[in-house]
Protein backbone atom coordinates (compact mmCIF):
# COMPACT_ATOMS: atom_id res chain seq x y z
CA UNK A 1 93.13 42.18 12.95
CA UNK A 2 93.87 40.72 15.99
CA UNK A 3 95.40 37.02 16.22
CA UNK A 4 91.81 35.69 17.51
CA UNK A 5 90.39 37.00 14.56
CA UNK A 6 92.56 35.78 12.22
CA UNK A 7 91.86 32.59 12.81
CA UNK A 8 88.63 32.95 13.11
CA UNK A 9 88.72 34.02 9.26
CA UNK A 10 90.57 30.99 8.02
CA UNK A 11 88.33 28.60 9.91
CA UNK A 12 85.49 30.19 8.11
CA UNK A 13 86.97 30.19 5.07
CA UNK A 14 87.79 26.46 5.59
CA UNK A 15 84.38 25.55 6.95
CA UNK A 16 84.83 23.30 9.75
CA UNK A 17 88.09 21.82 11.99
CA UNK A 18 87.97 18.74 9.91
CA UNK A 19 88.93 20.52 6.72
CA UNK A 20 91.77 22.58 8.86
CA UNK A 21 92.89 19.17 9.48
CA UNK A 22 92.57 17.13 6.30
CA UNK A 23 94.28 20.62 5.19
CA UNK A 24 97.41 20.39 7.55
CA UNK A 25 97.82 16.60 7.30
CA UNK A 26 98.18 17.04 3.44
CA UNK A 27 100.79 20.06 4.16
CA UNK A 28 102.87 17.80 6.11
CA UNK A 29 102.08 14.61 3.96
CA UNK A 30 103.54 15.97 0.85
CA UNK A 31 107.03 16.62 2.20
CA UNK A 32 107.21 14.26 4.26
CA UNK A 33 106.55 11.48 1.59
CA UNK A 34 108.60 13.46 -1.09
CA UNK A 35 111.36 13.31 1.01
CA UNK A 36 110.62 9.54 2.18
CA UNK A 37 110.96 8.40 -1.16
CA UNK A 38 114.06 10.21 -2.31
CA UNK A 39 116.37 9.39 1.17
CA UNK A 40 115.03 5.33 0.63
CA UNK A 41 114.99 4.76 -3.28
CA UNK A 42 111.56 3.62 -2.74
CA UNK A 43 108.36 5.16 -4.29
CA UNK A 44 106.74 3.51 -2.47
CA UNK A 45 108.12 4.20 0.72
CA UNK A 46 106.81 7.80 -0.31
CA UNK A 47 103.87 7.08 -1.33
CA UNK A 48 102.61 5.06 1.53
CA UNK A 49 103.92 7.57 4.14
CA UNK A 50 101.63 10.34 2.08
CA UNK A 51 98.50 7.89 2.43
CA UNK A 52 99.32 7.37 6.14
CA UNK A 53 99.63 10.50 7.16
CA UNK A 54 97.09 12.80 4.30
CA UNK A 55 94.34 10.28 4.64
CA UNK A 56 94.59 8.10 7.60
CA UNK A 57 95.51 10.89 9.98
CA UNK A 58 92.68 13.21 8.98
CA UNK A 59 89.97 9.99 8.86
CA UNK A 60 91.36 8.83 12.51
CA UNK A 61 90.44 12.23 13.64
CA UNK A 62 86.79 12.24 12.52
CA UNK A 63 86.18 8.41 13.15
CA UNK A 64 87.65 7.68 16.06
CA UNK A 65 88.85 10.73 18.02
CA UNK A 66 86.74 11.07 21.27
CA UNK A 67 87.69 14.91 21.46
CA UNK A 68 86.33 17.78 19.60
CA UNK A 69 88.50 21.16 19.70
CA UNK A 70 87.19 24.81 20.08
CA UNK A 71 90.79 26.47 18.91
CA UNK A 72 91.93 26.15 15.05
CA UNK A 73 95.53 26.30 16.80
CA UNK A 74 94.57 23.81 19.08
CA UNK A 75 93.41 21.14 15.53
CA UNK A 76 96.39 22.13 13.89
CA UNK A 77 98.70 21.23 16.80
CA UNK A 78 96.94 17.88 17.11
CA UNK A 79 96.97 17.37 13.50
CA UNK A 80 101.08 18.36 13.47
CA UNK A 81 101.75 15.40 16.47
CA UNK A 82 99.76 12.90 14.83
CA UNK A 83 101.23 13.17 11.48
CA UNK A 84 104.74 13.29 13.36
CA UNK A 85 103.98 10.04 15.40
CA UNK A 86 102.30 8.57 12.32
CA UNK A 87 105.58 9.35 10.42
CA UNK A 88 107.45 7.64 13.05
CA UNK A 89 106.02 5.03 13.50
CA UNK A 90 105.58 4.00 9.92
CA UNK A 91 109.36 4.94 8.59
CA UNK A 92 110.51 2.48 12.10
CA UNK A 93 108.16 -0.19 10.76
CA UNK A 94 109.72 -0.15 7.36
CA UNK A 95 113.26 -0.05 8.79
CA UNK A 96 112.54 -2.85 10.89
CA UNK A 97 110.74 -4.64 7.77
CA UNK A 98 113.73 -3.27 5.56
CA UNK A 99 116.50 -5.33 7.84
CA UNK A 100 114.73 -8.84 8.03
CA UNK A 101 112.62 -8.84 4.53
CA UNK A 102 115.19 -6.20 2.32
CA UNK A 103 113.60 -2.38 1.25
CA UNK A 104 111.25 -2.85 -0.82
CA UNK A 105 107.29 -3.37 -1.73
CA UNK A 106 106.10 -5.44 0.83
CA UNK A 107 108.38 -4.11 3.54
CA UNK A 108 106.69 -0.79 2.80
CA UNK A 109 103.03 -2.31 2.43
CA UNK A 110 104.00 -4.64 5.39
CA UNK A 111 104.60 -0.87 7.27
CA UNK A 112 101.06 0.89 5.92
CA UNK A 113 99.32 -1.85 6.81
CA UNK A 114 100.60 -1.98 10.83
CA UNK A 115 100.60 1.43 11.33
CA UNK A 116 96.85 1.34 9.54
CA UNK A 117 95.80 -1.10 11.92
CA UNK A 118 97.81 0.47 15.29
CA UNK A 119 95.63 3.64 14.56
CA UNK A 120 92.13 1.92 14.24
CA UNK A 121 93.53 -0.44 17.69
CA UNK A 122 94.25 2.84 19.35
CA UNK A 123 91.61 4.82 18.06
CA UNK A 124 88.78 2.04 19.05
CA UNK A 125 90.68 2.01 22.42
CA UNK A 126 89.95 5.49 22.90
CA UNK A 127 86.28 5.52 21.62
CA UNK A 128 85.61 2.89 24.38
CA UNK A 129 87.07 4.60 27.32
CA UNK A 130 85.91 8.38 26.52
């Protein structure tokens, strides 16, 4: 098999670029959260991280996203970036949130919700100008 048709034969067996997506956003998620929770002592640092990036990531691409791939690889590699922007963006939110308000619950909810709402600002942002 050559490499085109290789991926060929997972997107079909995935169905569309949306489930490659939800797919590879719940691949990184999983670590990433795992090991947000254990380096911080907070479950829900963990959690939260694992919402941002293996459901808000994947929803941001089909809601707001003005750009619809043709490559698998090309999804994936969005998919990787976004989750790696999402994830820092969210762990500097709770840092900063950590140093004035302490680590805890609301510095981590304080951190979901901003980095929530920066993705629907940016993602409304690019749905008007594309």
């Amino acid at each position: 098999m050559t490499p085109s048709t290789d991926a060929t034969s997972v997107l079909s067996r995935l169905g569309t670029y949306q489930n490659l997506v939800t797919l590879v956003a719940v691949v990184v998620a999983v670590p990433a959260g795992l090991y947000a929770g254990m380096a911080t002592g907070e479950f829900a640092v963990g959690f939260l991280l694992m919402m941002v990036v293996g459901v808000d990531v994947p929803s941001f691409y089909e809601r707001r996203w003005p750009v619809t791939y043709d490559s698998a690889w090309v999804a994936v590699a969005w998919t990787v970036v976004a989750s790696a922007l999402a994830i820092f963006v969210f762990l500097g939110l709770f840092w900063v949130a950590s140093v004035a308000l302490g680590p805890g619950l609301v510095s981590a909810a304080g951190a979901f919700v901003v980095t929530w709402g920066a993705g629907v600002l940016v993602g409304n942002v690019l749905s008007d100008r594309y």
